[in-house]
C-alpha atoms as a PDB file:
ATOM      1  CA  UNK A   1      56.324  13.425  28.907  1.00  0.00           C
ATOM      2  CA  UNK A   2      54.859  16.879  27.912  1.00  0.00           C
ATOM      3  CA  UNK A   3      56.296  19.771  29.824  1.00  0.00           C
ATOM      4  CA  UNK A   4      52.853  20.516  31.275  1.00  0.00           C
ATOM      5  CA  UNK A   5      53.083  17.055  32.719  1.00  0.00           C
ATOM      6  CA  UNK A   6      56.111  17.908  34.525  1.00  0.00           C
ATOM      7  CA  UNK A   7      54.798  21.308  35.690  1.00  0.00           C
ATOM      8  CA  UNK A   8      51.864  19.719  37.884  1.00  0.00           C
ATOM      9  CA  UNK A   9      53.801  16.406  38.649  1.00  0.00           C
ATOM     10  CA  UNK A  10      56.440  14.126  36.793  1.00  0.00           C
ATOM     11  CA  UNK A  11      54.011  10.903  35.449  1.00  0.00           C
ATOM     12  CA  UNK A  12      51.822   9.621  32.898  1.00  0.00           C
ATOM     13  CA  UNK A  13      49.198   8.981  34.760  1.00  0.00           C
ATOM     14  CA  UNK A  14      46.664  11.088  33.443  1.00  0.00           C
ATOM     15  CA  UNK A  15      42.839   9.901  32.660  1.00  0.00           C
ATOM     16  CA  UNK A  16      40.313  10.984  30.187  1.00  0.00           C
ATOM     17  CA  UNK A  17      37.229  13.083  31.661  1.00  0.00           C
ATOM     18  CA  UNK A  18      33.794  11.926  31.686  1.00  0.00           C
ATOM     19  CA  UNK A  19      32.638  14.474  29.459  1.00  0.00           C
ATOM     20  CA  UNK A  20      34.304  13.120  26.819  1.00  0.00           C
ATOM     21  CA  UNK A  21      32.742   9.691  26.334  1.00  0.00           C
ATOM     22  CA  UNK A  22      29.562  11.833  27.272  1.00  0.00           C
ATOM     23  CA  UNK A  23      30.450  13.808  23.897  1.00  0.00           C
ATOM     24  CA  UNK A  24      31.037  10.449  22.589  1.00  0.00           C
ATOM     25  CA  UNK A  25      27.830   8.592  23.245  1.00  0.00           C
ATOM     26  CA  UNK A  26      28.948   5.446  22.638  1.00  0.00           C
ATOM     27  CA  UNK A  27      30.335   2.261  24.757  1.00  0.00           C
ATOM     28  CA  UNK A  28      33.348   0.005  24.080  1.00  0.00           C
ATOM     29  CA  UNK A  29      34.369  -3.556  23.905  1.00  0.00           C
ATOM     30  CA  UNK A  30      37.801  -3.213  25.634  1.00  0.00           C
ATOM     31  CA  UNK A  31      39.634  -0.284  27.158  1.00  0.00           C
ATOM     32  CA  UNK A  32      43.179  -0.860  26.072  1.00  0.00           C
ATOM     33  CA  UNK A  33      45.695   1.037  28.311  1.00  0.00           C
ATOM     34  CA  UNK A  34      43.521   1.248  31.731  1.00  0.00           C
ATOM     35  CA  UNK A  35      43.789   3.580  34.875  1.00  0.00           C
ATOM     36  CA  UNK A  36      46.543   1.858  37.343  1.00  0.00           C
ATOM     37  CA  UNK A  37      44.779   3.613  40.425  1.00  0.00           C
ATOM     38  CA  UNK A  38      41.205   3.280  40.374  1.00  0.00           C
ATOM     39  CA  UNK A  39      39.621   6.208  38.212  1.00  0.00           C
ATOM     40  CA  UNK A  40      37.473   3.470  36.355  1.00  0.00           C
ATOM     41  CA  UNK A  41      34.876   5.858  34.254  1.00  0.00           C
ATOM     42  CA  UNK A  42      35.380   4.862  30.902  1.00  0.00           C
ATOM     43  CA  UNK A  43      32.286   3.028  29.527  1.00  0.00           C
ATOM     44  CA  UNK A  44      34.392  -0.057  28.667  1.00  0.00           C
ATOM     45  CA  UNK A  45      32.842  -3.716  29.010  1.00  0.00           C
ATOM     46  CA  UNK A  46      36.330  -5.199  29.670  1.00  0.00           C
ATOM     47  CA  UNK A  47      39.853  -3.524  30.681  1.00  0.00           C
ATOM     48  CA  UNK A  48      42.971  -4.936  29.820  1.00  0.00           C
ATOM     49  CA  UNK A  49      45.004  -5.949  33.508  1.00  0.00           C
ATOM     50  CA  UNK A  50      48.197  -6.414  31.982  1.00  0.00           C
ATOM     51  CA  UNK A  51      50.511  -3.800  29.219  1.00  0.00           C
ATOM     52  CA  UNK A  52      48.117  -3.022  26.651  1.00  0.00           C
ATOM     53  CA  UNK A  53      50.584  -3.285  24.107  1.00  0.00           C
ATOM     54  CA  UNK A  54      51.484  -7.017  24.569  1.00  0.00           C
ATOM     55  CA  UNK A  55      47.996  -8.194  25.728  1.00  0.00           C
ATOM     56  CA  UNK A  56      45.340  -9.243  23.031  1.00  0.00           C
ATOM     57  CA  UNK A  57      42.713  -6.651  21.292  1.00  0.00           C
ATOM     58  CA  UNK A  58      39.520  -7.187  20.974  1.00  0.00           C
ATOM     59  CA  UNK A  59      36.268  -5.170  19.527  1.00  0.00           C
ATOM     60  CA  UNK A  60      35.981  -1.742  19.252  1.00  0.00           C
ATOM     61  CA  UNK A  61      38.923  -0.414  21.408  1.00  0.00           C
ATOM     62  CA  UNK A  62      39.102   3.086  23.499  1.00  0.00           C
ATOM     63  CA  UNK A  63      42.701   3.924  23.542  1.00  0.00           C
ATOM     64  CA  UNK A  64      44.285   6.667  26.104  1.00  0.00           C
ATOM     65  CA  UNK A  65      48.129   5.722  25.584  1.00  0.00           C
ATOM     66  CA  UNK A  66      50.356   7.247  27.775  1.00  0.00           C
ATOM     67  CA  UNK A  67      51.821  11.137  26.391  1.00  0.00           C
ATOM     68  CA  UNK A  68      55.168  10.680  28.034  1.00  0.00           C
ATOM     69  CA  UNK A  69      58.269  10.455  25.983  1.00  0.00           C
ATOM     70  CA  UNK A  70      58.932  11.968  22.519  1.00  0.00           C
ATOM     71  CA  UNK A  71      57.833   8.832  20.028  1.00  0.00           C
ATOM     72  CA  UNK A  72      56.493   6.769  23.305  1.00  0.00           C
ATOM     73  CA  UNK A  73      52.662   6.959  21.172  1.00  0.00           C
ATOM     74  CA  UNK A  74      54.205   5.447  18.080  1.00  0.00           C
ATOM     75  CA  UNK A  75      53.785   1.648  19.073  1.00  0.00           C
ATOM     76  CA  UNK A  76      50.444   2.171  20.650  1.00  0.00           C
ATOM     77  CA  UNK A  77      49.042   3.677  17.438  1.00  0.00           C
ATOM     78  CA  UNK A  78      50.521   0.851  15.411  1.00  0.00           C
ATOM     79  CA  UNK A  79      48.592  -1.585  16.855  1.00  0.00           C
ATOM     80  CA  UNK A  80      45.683   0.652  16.817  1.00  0.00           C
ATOM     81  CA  UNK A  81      45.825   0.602  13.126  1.00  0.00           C
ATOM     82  CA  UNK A  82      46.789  -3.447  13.262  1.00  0.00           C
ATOM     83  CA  UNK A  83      43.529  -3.655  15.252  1.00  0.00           C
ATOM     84  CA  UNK A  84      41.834  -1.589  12.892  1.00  0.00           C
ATOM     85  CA  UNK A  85      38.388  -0.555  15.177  1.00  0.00           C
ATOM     86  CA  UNK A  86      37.993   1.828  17.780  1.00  0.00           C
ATOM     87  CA  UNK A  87      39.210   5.348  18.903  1.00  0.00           C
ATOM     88  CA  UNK A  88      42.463   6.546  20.250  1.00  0.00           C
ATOM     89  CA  UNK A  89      43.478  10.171  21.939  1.00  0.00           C
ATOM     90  CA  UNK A  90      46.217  11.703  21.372  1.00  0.00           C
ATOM     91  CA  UNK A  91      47.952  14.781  21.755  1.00  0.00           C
ATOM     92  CA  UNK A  92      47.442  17.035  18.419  1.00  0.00           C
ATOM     93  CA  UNK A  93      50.938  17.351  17.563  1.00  0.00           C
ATOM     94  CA  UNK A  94      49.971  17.368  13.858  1.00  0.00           C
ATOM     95  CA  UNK A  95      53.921  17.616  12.543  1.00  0.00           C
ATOM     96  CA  UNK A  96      54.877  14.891  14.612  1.00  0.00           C
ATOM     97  CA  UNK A  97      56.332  11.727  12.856  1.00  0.00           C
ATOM     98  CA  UNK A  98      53.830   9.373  14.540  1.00  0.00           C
ATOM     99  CA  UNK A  99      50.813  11.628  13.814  1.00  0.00           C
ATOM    100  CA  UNK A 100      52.054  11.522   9.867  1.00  0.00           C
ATOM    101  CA  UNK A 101      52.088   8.286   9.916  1.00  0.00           C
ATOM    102  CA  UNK A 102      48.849   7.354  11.885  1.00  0.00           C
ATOM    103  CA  UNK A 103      46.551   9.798  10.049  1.00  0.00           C
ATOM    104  CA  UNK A 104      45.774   8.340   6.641  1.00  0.00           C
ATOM    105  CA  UNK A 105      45.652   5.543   8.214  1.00  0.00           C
ATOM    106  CA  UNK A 106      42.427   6.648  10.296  1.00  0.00           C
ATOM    107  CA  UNK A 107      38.989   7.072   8.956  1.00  0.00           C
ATOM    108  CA  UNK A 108      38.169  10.151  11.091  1.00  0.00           C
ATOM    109  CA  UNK A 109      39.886  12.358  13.310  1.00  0.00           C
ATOM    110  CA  UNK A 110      38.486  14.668  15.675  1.00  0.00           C
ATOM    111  CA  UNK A 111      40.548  17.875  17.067  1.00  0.00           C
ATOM    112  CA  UNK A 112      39.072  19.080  20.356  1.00  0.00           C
ATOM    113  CA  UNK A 113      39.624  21.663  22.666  1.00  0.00           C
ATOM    114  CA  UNK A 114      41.708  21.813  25.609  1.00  0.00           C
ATOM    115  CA  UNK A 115      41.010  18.704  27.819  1.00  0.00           C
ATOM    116  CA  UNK A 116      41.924  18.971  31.407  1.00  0.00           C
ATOM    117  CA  UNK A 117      42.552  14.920  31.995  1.00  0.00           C
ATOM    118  CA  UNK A 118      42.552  13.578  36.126  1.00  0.00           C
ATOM    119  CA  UNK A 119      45.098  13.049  37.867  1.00  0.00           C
ATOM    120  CA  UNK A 120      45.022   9.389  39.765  1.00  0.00           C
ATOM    121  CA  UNK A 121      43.085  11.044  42.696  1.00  0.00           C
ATOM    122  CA  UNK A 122      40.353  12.106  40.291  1.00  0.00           C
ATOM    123  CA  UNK A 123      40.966  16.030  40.425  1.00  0.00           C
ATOM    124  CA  UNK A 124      41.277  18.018  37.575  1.00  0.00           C
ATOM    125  CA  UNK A 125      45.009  19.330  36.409  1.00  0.00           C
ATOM    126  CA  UNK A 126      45.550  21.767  34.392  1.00  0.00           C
ATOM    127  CA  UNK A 127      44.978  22.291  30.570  1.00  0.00           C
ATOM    128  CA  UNK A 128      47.986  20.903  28.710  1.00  0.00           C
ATOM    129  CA  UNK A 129      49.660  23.449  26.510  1.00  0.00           C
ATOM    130  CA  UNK A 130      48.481  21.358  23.366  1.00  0.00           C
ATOM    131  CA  UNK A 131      44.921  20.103  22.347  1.00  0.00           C
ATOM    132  CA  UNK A 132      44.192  16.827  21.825  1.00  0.00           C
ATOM    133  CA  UNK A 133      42.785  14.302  18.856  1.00  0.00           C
ATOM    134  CA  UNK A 134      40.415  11.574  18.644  1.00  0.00           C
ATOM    135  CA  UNK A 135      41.697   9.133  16.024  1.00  0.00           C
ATOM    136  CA  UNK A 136      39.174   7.073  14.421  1.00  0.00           C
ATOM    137  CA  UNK A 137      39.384   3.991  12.461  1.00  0.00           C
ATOM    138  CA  UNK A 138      36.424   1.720  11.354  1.00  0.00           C
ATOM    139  CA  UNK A 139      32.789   2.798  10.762  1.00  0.00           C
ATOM    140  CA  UNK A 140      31.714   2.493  14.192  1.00  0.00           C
ATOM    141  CA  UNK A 141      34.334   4.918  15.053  1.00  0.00           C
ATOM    142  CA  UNK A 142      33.772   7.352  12.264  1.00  0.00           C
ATOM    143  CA  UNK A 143      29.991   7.570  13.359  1.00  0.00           C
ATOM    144  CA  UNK A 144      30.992   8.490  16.473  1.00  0.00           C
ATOM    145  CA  UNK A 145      33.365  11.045  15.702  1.00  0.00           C
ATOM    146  CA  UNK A 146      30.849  12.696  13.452  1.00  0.00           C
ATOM    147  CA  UNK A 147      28.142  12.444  16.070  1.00  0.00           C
ATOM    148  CA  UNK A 148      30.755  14.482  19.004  1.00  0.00           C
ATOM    149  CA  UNK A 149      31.567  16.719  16.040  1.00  0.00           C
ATOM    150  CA  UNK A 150      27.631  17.387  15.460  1.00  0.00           C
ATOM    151  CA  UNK A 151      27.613  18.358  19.419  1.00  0.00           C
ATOM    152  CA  UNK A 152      30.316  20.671  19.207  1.00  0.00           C
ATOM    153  CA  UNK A 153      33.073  18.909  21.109  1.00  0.00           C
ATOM    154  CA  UNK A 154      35.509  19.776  17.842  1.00  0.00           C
ATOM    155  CA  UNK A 155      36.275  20.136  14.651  1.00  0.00           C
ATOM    156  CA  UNK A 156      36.014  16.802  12.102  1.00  0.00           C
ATOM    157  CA  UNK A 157      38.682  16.038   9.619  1.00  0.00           C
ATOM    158  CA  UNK A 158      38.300  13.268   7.100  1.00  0.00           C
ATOM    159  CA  UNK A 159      41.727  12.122   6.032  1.00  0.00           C
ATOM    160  CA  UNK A 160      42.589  11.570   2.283  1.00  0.00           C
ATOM    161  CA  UNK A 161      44.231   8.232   1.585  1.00  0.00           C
ATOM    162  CA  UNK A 162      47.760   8.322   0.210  1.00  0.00           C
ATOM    163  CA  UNK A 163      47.492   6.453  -2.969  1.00  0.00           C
ATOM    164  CA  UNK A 164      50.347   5.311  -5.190  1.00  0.00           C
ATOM    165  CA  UNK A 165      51.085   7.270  -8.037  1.00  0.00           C
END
């Protein structure tokens, strides 16, 4: 858990704002780690019920793992990459183990501005104290990174695959 998420209230349960899949412009398969209280806006045909991380994937994937915990993200964005199509958010925390290891892995990433997520009522909280990413990985998710970029919602980063010397 973030210290910002302890400021305003000691849980994970924080949901991603309409304006970002409105930045996004695009609809998923299968929303992977669901709202537990009813704030059901993300354009998903099909929400996993059970823990995202030991229920099956399928089609392009939106992923809003939960913040809390210092290397809590890791597993999610393992099987993120496993699955290999769809877009994750994450904190930005760019010298972060997890984050080295996710981004080559991704084919776009997205670094936005501030997002003030919902709390389970549906109110706004406060900005967190970092900014957040959208991870990309496939071509579907790429496009639609580049297409939020082209709106202004951040700034677009291409990673470089590590190669082998």
């Amino acid at each position: 858990m973030s210290h910002w998420e302890a400021s305003v209230g000691a849980t994970d349960e924080w949901y991603t704002p309409p304006e970002v899949f409105h930045a996004l412009g695009t609809a998923f398969d299968l929303d992977v780690s669901p709202a537990r209280y009813g704030v059901g806006h993300v354009p998903a045909a099909h929400m996993l019920q059970g823990c995202g991380l030991s229920e099956p994937w399928f089609g392009f994937v939106w992923m809003n793992p939960p913040f809390g915990g210092r290397n809590a993200i890791a597993p999610w964005l393992a099987k993120f990459i496993e699955h290999g199509h769809g877009i994750a958010l994450t904190p930005d925390r760019t010298s972060a183990p997890w984050f080295h290891a996710a981004f080559p892995a991704m084919d776009a990433v997205l670094f936005t501005r501030k997002i003030r997520f919902l709390r389970p009522d549906g109110t706004a909280g406060v900005a967190p104290s970092n900014g957040t990413a959208l991870l990309a990985i496939g071509a579907h998710g790429s496009a639609t990174l580049h297409r939020a970029a082209e709106r202004g919602f951040g700034v677009l980063a291409t990673p470089q695959r590590q190669y082998a010397a």
